[in-house]
Every structure is written in structure tokens, then in C-alpha cells.
PDB file of N, CA and C in Angstrom:
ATOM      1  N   UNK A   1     109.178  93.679 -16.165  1.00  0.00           N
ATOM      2  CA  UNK A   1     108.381  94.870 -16.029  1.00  0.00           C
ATOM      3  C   UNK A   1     106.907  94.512 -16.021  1.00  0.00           C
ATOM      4  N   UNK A   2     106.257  94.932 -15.320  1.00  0.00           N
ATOM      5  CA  UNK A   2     104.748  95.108 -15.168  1.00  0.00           C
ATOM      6  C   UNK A   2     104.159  96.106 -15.799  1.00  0.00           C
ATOM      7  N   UNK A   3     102.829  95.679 -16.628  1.00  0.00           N
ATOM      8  CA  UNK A   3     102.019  96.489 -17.057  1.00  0.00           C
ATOM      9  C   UNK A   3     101.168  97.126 -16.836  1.00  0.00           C
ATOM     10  N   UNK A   4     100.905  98.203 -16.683  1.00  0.00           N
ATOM     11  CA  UNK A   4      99.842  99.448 -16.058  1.00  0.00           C
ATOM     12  C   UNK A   4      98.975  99.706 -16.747  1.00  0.00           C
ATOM     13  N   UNK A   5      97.806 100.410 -16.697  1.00  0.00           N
ATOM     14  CA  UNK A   5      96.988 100.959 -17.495  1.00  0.00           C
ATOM     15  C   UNK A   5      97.382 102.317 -16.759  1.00  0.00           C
ATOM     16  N   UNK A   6      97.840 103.592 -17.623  1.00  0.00           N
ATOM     17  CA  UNK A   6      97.723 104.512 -17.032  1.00  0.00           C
ATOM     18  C   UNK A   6      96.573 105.567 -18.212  1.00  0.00           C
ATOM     19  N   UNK A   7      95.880 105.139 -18.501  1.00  0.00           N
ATOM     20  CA  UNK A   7      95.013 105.669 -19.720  1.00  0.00           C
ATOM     21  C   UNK A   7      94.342 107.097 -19.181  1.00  0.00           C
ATOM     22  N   UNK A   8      93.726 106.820 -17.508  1.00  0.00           N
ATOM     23  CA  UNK A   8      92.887 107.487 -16.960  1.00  0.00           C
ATOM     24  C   UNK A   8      93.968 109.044 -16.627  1.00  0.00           C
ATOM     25  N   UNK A   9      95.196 108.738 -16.350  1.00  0.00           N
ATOM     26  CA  UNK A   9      96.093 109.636 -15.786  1.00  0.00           C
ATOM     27  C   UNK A   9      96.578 110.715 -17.229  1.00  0.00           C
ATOM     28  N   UNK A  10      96.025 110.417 -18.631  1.00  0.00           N
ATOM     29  CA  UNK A  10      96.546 111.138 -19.298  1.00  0.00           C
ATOM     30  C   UNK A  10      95.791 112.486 -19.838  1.00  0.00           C
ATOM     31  N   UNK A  11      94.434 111.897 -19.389  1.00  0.00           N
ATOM     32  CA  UNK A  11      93.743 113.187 -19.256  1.00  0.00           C
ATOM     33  C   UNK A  11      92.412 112.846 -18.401  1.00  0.00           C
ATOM     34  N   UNK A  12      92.978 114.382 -17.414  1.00  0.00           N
ATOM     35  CA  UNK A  12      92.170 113.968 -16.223  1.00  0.00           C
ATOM     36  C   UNK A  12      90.786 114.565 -16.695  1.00  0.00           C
ATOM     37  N   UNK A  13      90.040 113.522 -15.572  1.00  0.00           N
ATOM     38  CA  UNK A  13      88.255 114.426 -16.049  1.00  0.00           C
ATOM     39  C   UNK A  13      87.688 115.022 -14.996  1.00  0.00           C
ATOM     40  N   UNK A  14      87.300 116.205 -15.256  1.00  0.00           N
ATOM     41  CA  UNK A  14      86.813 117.460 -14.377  1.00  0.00           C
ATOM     42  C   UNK A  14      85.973 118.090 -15.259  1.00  0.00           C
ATOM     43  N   UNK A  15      85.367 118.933 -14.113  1.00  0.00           N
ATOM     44  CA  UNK A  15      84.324 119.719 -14.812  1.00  0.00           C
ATOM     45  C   UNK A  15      84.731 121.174 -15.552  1.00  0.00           C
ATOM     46  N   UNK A  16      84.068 121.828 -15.968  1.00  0.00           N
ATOM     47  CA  UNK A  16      84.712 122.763 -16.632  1.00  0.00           C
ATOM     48  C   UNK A  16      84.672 124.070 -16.254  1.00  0.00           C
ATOM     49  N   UNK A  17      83.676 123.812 -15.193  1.00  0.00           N
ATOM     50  CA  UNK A  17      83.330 125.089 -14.113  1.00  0.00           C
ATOM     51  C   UNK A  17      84.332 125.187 -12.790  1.00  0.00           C
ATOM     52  N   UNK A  18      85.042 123.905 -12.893  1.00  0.00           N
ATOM     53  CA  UNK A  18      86.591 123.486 -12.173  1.00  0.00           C
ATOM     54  C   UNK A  18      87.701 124.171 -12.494  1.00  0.00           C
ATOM     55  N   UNK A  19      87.759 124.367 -14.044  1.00  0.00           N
ATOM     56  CA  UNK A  19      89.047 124.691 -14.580  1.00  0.00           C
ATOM     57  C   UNK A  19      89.144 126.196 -14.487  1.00  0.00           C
ATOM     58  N   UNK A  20      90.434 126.497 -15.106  1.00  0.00           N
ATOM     59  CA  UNK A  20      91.108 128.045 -14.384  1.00  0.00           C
ATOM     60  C   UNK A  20      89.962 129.027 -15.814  1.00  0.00           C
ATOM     61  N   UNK A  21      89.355 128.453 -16.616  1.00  0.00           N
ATOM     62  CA  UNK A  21      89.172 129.189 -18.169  1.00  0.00           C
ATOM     63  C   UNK A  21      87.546 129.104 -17.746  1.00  0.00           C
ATOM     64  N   UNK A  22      86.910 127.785 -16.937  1.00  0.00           N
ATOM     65  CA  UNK A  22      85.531 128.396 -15.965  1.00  0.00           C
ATOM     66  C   UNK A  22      85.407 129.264 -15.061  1.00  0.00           C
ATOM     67  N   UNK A  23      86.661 129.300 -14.246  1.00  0.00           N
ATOM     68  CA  UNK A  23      86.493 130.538 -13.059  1.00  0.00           C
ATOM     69  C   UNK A  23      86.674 131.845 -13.404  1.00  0.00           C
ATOM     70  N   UNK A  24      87.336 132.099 -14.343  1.00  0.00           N
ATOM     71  CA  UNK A  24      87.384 133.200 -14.958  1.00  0.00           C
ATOM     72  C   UNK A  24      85.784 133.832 -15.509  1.00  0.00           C
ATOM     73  N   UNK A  25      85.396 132.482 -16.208  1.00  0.00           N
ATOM     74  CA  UNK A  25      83.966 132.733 -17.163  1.00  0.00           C
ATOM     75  C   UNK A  25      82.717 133.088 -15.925  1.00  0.00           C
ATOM     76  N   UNK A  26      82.791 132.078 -14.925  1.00  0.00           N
ATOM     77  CA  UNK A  26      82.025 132.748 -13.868  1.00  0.00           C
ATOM     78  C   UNK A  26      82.565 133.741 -12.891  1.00  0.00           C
ATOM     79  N   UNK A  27      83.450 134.383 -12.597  1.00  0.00           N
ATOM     80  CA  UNK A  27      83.812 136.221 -13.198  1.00  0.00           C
ATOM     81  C   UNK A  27      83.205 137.170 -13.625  1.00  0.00           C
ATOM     82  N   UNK A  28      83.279 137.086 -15.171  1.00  0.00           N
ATOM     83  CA  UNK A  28      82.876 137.662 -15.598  1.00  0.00           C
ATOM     84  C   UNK A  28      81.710 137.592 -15.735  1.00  0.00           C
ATOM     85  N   UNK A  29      80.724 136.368 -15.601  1.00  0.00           N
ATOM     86  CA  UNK A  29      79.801 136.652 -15.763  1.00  0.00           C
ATOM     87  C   UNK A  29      78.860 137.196 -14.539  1.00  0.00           C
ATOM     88  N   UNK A  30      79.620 136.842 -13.173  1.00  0.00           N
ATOM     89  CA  UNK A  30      78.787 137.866 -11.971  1.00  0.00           C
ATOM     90  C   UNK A  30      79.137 139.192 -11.978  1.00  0.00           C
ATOM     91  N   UNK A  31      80.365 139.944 -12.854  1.00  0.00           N
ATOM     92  CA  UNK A  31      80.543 141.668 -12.988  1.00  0.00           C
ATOM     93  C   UNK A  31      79.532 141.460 -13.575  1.00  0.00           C
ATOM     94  N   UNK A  32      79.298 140.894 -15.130  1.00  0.00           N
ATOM     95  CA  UNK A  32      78.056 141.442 -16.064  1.00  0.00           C
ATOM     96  C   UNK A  32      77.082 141.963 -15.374  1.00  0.00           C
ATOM     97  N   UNK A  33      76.641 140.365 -14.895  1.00  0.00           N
ATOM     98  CA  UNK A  33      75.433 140.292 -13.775  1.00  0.00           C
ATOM     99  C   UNK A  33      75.149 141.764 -12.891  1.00  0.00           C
ATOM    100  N   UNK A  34      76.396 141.923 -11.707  1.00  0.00           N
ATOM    101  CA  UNK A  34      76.056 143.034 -11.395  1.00  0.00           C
ATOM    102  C   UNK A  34      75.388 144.118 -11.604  1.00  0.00           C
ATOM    103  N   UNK A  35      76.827 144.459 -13.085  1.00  0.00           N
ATOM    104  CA  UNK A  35      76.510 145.669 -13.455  1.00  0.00           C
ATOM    105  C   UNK A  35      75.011 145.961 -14.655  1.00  0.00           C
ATOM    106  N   UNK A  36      74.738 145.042 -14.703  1.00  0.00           N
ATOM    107  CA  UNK A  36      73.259 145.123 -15.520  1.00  0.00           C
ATOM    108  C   UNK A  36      72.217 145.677 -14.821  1.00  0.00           C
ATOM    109  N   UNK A  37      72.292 144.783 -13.098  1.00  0.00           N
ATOM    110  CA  UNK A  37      71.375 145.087 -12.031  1.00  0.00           C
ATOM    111  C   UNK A  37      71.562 146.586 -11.760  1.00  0.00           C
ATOM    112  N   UNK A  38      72.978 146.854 -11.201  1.00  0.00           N
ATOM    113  CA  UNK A  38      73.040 148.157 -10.984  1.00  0.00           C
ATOM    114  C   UNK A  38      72.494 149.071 -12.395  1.00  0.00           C
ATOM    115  N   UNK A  39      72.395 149.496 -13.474  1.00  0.00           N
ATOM    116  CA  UNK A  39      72.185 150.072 -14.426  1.00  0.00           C
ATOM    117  C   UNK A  39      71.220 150.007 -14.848  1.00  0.00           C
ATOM    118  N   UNK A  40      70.291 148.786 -14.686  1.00  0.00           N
ATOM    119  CA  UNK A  40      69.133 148.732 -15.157  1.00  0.00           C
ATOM    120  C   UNK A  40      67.794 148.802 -13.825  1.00  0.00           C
ATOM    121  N   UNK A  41      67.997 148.861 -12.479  1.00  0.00           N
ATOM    122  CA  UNK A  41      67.441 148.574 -10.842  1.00  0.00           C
ATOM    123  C   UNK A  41      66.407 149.460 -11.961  1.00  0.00           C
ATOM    124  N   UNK A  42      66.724 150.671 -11.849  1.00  0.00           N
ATOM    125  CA  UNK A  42      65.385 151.789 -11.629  1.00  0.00           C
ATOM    126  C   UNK A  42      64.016 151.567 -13.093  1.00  0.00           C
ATOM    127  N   UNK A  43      64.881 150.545 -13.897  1.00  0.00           N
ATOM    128  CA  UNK A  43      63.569 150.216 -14.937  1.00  0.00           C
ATOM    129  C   UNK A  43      63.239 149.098 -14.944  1.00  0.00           C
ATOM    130  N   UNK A  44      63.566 148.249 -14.099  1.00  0.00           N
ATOM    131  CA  UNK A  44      62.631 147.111 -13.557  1.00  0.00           C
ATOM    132  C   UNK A  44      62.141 147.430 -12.407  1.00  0.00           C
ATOM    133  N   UNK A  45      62.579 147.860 -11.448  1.00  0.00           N
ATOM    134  CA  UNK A  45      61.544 148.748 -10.281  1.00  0.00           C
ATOM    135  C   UNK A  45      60.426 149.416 -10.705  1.00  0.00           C
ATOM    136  N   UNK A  46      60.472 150.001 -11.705  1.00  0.00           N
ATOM    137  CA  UNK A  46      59.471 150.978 -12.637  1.00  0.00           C
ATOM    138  C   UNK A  46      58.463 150.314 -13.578  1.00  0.00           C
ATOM    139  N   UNK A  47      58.800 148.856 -13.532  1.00  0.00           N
ATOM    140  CA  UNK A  47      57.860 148.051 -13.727  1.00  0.00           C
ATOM    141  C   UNK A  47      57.449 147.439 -13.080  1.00  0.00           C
ATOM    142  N   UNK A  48      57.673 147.270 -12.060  1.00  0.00           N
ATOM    143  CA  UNK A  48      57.178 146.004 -10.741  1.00  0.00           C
ATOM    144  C   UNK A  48      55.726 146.667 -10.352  1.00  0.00           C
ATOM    145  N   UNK A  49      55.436 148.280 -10.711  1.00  0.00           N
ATOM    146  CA  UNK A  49      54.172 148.639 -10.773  1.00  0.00           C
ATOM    147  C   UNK A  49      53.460 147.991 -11.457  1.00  0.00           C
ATOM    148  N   UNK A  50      52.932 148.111 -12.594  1.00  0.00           N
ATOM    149  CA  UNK A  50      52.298 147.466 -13.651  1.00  0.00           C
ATOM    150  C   UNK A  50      51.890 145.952 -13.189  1.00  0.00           C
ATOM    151  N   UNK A  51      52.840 145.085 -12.622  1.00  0.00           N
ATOM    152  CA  UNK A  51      52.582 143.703 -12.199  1.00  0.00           C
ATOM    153  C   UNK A  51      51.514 143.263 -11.803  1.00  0.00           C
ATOM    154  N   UNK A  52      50.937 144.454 -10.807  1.00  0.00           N
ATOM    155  CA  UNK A  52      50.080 144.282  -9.974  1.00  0.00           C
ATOM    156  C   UNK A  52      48.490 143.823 -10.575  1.00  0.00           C
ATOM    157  N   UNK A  53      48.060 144.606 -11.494  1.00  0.00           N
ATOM    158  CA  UNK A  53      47.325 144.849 -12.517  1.00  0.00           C
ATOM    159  C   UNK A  53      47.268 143.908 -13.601  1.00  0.00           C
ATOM    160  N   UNK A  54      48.378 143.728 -13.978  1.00  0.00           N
ATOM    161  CA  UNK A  54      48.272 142.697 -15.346  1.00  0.00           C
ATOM    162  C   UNK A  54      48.438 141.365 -14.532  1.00  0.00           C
ATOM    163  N   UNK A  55      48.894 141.018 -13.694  1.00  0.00           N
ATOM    164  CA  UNK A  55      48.729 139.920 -13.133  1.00  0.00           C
ATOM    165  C   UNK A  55      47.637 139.010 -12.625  1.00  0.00           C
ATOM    166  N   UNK A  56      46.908 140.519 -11.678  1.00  0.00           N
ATOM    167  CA  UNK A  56      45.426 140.335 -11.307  1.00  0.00           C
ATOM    168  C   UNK A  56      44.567 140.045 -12.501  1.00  0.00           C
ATOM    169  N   UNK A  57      44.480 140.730 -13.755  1.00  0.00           N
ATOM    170  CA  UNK A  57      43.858 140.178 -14.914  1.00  0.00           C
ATOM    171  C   UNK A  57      44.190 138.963 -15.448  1.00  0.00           C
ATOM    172  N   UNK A  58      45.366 138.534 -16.123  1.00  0.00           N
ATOM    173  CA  UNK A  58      46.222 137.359 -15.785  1.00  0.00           C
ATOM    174  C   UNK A  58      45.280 136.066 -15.084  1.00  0.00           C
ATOM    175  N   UNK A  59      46.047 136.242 -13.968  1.00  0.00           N
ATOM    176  CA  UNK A  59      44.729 135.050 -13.313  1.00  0.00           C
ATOM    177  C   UNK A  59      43.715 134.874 -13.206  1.00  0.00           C
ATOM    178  N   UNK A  60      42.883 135.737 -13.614  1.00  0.00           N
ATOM    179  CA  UNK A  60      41.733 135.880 -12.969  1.00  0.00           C
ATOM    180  C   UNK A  60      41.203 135.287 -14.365  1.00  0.00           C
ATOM    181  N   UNK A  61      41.798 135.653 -16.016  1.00  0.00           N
ATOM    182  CA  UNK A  61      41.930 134.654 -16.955  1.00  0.00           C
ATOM    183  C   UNK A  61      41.907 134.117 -17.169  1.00  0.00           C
ATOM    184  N   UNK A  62      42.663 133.116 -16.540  1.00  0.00           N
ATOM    185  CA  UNK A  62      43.393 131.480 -16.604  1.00  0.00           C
ATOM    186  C   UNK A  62      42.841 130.668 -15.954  1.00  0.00           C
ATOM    187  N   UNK A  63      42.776 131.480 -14.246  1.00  0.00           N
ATOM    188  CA  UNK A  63      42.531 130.473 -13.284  1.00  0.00           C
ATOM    189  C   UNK A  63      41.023 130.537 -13.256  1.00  0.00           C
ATOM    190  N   UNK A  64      39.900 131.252 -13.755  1.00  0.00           N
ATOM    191  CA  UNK A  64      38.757 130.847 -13.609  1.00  0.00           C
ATOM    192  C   UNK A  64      38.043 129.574 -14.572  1.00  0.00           C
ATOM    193  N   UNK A  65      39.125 128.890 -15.248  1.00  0.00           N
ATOM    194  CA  UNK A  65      38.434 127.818 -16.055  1.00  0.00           C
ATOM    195  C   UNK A  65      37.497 126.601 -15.504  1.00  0.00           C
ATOM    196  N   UNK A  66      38.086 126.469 -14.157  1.00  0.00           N
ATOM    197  CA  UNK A  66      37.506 125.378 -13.704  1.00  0.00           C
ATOM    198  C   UNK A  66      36.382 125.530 -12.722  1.00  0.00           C
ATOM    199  N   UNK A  67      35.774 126.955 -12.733  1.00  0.00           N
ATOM    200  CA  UNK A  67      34.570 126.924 -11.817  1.00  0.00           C
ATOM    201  C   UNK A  67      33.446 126.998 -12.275  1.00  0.00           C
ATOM    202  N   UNK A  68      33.213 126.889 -13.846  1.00  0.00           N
ATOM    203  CA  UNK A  68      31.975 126.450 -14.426  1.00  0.00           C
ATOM    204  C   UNK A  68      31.437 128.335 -14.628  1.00  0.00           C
ATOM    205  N   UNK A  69      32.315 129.183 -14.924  1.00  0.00           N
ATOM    206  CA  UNK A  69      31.760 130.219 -15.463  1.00  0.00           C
ATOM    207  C   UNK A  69      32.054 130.485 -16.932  1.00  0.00           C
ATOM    208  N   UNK A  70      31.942 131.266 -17.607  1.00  0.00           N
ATOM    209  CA  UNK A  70      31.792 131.840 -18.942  1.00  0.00           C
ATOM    210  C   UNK A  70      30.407 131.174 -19.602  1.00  0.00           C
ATOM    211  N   UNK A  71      29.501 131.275 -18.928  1.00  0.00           N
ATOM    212  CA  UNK A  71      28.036 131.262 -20.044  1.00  0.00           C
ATOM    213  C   UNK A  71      27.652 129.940 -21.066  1.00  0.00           C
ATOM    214  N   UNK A  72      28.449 128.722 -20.256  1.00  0.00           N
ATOM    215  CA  UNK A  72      28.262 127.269 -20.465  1.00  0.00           C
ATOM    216  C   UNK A  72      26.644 127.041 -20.149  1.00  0.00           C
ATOM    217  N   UNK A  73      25.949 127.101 -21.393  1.00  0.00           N
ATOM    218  CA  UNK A  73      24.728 126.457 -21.411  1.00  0.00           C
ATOM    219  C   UNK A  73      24.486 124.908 -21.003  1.00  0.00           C
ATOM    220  N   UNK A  74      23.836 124.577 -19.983  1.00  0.00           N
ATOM    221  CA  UNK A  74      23.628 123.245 -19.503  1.00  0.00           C
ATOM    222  C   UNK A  74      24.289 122.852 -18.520  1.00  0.00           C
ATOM    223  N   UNK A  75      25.191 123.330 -17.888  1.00  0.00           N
ATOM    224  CA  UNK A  75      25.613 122.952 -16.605  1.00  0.00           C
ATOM    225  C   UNK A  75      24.474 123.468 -15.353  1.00  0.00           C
ATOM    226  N   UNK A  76      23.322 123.966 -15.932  1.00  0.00           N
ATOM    227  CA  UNK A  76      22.320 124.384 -14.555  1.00  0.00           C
ATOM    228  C   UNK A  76      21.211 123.495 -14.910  1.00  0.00           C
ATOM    229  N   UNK A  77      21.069 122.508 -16.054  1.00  0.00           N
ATOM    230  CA  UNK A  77      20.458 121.936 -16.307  1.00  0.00           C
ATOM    231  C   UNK A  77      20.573 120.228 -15.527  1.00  0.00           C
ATOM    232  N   UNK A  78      21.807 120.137 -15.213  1.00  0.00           N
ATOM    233  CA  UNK A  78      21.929 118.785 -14.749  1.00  0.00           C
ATOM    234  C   UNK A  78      21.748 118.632 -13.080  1.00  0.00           C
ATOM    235  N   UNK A  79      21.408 117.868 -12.751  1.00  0.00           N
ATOM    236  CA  UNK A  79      21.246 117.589 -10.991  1.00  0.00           C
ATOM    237  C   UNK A  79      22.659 117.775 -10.251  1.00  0.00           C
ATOM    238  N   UNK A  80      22.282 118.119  -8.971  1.00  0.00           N
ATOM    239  CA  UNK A  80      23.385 118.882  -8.524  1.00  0.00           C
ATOM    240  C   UNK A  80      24.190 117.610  -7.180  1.00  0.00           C
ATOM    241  N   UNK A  81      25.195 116.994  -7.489  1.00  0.00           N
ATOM    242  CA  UNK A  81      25.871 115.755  -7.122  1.00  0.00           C
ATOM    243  C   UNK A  81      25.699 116.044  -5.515  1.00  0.00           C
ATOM    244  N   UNK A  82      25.728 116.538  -5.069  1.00  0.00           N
ATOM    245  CA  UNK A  82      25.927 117.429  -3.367  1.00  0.00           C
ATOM    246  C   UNK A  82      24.525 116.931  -2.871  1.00  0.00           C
ATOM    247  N   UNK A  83      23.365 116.906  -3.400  1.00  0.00           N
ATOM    248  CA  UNK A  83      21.918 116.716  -2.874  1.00  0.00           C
ATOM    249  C   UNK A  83      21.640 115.261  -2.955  1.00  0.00           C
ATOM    250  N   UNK A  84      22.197 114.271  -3.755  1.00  0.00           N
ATOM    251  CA  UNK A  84      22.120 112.982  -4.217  1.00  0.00           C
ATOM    252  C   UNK A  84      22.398 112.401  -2.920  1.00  0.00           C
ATOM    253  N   UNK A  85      21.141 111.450  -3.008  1.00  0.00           N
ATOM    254  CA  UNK A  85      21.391 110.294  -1.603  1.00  0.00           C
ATOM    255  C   UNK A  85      22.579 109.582  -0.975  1.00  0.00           C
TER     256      UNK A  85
END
């Protein structure tokens, strides 16, 4: 008799989003999904107003750090790199 390794054959490896107890779980979790969207559409629509506004403030926040505004004393004091020979 010849010897085998059958080690790999005694439990197979797969993913778990493979198996019959993942397909089920992703199931249920696209009804959830759905039905959240459907039930909840008209109060996140009802905020997508507001976005507009707090967003525009938002950036306008954040993203102005790097153009040398907010009342930095001495940046009009130094020579201006653009005019340099």
C-alpha cells in the first residue's frame, strides 16, 4: 500500500461568503439594505438640502489653510520669490 497525504481533502478551504450560511447572510443583508433605503429615502433626501451650505462652509474652513490668509503677521513683510532674479 502507498501512502497519501490526504490532510488537505478533510477540510476543504473556502471562503465564507462561498458557503450556503454566507449566502444566506448576504440575503439578508441586501432585504435590510433595501428596506432601510426604502423607509428612510425621504429623510436623507431631506437632508441632502442642508449639504449644500454646511459643506460650502466646511471647505472654505479647511481648504483655505494654505493661501496665507487668517491675519499671519509677517508674511507681507518678506520679499516676494516671483520678482527675484
Amino acid at each position: 500500500m502507498s501512502m497519501h497525504d490526504h490532510s488537505d481533502h478533510d477540510h476543504p478551504q473556502g471562503s465564507f461568503l462561498a458557503s450556503r450560511a454566507g449566502i444566506v447572510l448576504l440575503g439578508f443583508l441586501a432585504i435590510g439594505g433595501f428596506l432601510l433605503f426604502t423607509e428612510h429615502r425621504a429623510h436623507v433626501l431631506g437632508a441632502l438640502f442642508y449639504l449644500l451650505p454646511f459643506g460650502c462652509f466646511f471647505m472654505h474652513f479647511f481648504m483655505h489653510g494654505g493661501h496665507g490668509h487668517g491675519g499671519h503677521g509677517g508674511h507681507h513683510n518678506q520679499p516676494d520669490e516671483r520678482n527675484l532674479p
